[in-house]
N, C-alpha and C. Protein backbone atom coordinates (compact mmCIF):
# COMPACT_ATOMS: atom_id res chain seq x y z
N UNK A 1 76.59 95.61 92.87
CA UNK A 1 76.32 97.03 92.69
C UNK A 1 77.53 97.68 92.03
N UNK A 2 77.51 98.87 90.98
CA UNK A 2 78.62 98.85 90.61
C UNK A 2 79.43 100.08 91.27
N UNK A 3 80.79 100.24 90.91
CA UNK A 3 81.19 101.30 91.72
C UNK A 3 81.99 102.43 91.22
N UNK A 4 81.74 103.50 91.21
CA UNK A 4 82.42 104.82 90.37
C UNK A 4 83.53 105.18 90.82
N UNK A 5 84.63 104.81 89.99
CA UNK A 5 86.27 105.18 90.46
C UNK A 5 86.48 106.81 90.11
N UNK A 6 86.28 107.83 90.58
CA UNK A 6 86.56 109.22 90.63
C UNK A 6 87.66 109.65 90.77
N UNK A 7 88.48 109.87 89.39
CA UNK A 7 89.68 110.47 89.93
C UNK A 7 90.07 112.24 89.74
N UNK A 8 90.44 112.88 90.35
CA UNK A 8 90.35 114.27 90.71
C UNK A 8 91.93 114.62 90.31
N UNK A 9 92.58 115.63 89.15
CA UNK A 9 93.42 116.00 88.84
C UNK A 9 93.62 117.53 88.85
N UNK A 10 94.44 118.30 89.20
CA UNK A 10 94.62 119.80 89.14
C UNK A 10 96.15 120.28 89.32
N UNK A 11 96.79 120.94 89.06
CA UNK A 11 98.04 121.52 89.44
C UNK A 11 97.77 122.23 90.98
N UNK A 12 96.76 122.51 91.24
CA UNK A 12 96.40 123.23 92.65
C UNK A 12 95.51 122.22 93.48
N UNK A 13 96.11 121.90 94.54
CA UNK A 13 96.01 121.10 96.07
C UNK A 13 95.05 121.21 96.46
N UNK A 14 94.69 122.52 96.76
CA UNK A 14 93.74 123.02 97.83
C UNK A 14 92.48 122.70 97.03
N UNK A 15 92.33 122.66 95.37
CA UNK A 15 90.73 122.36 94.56
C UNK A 15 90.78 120.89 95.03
N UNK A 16 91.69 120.17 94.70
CA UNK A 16 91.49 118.70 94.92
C UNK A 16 90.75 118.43 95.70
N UNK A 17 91.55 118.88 96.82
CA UNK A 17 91.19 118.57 98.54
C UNK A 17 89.17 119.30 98.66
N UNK A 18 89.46 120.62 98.20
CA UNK A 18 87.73 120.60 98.47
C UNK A 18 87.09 119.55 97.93
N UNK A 19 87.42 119.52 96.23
CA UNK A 19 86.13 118.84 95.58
C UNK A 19 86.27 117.24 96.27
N UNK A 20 87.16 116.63 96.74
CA UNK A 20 87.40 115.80 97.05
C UNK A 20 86.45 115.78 98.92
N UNK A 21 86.36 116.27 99.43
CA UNK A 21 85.86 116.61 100.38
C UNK A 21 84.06 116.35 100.26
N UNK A 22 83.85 117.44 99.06
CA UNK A 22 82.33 118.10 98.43
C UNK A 22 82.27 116.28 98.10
N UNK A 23 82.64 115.32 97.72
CA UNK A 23 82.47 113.98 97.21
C UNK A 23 82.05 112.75 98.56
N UNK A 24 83.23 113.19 99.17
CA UNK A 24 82.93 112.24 100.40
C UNK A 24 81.83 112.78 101.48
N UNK A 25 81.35 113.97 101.42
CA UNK A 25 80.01 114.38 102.23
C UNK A 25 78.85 113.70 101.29
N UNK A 26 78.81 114.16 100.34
CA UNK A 26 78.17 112.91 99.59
C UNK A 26 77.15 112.38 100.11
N UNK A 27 78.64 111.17 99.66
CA UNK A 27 78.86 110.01 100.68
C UNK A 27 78.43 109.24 101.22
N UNK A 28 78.80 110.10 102.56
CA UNK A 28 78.27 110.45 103.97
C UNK A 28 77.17 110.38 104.27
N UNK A 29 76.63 111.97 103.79
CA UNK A 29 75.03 112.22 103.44
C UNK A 29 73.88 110.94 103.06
N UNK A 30 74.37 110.23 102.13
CA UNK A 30 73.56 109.43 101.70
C UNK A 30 73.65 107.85 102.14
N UNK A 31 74.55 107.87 103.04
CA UNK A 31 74.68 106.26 103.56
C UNK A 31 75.28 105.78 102.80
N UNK A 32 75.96 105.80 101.55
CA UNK A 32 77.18 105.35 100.60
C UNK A 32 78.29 104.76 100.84
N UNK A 33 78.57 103.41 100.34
CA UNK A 33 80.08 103.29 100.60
C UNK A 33 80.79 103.70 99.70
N UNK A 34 81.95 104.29 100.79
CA UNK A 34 83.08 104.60 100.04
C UNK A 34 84.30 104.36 100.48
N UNK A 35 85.68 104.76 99.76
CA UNK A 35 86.91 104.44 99.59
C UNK A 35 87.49 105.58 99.16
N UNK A 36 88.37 106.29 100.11
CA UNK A 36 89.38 107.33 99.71
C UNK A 36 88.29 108.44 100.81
N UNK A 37 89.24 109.42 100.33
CA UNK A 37 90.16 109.82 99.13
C UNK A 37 91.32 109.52 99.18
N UNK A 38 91.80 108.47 98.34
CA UNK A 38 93.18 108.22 98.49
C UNK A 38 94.22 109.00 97.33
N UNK A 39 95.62 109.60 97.96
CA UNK A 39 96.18 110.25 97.19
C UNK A 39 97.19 109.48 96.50
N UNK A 40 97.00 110.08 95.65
CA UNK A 40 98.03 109.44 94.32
C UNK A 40 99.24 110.17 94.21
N UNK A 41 100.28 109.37 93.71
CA UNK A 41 101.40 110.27 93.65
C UNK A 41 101.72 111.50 93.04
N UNK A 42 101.87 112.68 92.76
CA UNK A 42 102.21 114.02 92.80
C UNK A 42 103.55 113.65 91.55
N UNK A 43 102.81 114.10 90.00
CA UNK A 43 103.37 113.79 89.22
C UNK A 43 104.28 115.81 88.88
N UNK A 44 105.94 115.48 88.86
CA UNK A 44 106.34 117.08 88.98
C UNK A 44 107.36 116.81 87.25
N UNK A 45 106.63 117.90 86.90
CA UNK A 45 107.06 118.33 85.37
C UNK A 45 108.39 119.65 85.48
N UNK A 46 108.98 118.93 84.78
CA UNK A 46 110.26 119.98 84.94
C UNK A 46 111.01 120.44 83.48
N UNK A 47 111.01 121.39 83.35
CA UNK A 47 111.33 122.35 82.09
C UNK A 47 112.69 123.22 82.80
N UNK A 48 113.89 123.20 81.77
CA UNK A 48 114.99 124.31 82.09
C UNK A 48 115.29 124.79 80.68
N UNK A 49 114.77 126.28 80.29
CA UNK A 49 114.90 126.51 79.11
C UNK A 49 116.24 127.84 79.01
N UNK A 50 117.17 127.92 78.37
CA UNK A 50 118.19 129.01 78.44
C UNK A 50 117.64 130.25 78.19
N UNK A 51 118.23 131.48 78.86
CA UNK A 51 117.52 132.78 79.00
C UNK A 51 117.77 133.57 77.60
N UNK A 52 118.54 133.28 77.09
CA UNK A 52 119.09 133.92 75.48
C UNK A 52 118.82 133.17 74.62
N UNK A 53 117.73 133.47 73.75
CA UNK A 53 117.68 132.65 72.40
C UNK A 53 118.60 132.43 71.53
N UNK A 54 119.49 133.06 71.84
CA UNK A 54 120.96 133.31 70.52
C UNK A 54 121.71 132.40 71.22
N UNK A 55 123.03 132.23 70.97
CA UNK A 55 124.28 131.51 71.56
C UNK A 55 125.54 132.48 72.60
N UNK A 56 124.70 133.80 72.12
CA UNK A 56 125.45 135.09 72.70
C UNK A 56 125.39 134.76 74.47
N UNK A 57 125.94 135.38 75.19
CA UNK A 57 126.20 136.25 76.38
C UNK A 57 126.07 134.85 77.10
N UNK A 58 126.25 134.65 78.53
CA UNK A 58 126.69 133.70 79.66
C UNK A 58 125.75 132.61 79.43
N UNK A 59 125.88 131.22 80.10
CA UNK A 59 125.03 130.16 79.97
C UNK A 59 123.97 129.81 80.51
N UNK A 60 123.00 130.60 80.73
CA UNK A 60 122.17 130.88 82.27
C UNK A 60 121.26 130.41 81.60
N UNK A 61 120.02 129.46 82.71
CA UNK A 61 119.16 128.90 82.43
C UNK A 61 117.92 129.70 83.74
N UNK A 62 116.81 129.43 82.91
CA UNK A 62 115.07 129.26 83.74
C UNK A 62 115.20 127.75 83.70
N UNK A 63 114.79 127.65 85.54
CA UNK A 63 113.85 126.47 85.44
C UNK A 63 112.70 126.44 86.30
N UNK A 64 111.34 125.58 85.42
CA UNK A 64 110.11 125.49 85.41
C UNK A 64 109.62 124.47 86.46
N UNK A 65 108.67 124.54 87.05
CA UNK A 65 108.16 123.21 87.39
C UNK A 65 106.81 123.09 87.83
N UNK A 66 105.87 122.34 87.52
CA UNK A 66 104.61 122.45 87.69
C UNK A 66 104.55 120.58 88.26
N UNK A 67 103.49 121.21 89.22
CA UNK A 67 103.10 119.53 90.03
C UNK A 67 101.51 119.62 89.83
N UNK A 68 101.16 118.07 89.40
CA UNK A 68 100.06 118.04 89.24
C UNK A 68 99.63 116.83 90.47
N UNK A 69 98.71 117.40 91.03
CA UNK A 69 98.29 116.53 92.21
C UNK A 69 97.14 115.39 91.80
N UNK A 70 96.92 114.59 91.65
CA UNK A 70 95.81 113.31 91.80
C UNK A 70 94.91 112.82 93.18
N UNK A 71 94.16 112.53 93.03
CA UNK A 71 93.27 111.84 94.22
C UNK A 71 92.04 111.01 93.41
N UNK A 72 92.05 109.98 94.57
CA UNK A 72 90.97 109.01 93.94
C UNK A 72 89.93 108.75 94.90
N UNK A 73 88.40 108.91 94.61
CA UNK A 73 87.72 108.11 95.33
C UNK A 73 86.62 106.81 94.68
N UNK A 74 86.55 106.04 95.54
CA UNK A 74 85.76 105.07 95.26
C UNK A 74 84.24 105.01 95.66
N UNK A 75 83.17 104.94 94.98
CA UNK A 75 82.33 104.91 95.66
C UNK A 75 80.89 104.21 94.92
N UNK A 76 80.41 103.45 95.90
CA UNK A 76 79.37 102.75 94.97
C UNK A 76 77.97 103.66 94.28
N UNK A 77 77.90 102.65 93.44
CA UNK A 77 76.75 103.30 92.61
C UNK A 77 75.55 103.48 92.76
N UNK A 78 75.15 104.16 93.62
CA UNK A 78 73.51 104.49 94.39
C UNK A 78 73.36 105.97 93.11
N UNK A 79 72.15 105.85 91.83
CA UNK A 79 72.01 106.71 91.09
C UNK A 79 72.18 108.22 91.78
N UNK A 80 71.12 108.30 93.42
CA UNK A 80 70.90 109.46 94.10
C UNK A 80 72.35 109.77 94.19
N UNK A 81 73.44 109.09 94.16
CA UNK A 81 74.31 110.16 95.10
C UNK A 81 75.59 110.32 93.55
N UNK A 82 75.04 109.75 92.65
CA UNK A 82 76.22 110.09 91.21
C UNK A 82 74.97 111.42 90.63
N UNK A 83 74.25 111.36 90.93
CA UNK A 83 73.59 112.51 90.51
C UNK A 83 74.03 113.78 91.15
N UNK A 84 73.65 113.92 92.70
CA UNK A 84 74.78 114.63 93.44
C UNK A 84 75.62 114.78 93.22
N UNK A 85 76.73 114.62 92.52
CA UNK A 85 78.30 114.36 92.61
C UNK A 85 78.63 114.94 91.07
N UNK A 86 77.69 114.64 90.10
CA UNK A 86 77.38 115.90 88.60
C UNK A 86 76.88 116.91 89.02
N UNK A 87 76.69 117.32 89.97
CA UNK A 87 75.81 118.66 89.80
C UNK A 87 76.97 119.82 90.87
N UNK A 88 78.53 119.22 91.20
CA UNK A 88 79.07 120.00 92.20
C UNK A 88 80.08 120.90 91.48
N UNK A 89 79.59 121.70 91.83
CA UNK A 89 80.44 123.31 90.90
C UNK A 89 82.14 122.72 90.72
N UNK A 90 82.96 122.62 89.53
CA UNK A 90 84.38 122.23 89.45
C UNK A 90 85.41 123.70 88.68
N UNK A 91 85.85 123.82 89.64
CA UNK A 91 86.65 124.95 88.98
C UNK A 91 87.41 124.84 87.53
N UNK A 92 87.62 125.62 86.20
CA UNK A 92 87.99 125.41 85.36
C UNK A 92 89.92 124.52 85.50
N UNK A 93 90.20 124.87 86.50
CA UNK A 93 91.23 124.62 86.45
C UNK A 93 91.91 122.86 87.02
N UNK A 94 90.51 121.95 87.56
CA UNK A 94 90.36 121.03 87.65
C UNK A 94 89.65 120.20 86.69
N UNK A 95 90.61 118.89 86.88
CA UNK A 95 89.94 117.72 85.63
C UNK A 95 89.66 116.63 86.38
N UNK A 96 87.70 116.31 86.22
CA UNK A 96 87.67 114.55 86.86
C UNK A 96 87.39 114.21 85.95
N UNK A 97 88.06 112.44 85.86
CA UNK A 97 87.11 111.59 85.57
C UNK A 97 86.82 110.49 86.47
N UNK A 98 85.42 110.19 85.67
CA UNK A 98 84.71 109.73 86.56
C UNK A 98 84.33 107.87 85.46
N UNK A 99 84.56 106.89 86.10
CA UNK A 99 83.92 105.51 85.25
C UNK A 99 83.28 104.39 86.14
N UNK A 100 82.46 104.00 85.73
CA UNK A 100 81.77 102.87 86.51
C UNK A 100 82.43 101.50 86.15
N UNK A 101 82.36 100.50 86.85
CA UNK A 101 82.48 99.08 86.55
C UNK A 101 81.58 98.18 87.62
């Protein structure tokens, strides 16, 4: 049977964790096996850009940082419940993908 590796990306935690949640009720719901949600490491982007565009006045810096959170679930391929699992509202600010093997 094959099985859909779902992985769930966002800079914000708390979308992960629902849609990640909204996945494993699923699941649940449908007698499905699954795997996860397992979390992936917490990739942190770091930017320090100087506050004066010129070369003028003291050496002072901004610094940036944005964390992007990951989660993965596994779950086999019963059509009923990947149909379910396209149809669950994803906030613009979250990215899945989703692949079978």
């Amino acid at each position: 049977m094959p099985v859909a590796k779902i992985k769930i990306i966002s800079s914000n935690k708390n979308a992960v964790v629902s849609i990640a949640k909204q996945i494993t009720d699923i699941a649940k719901s449908l007698g499905v096996k699954k795997k996860g949600p397992i979390p992936l490491p917490t990739h942190k982007m770091k930017i320090s850009t100087r506050k004066t565009p010129c070369s003028n006045g003291s050496h002072t810096f901004d610094h940036w940082e944005m964390s992007m959170h990951k989660w993965l679930v596994h779950i086999e391929g019963s059509e009923q419940a990947l149909r379910q699992i396209m149809r669950i509202s994803v906030p613009d600010s979250v990215h899945i993908e989703m692949t079978l093997s």
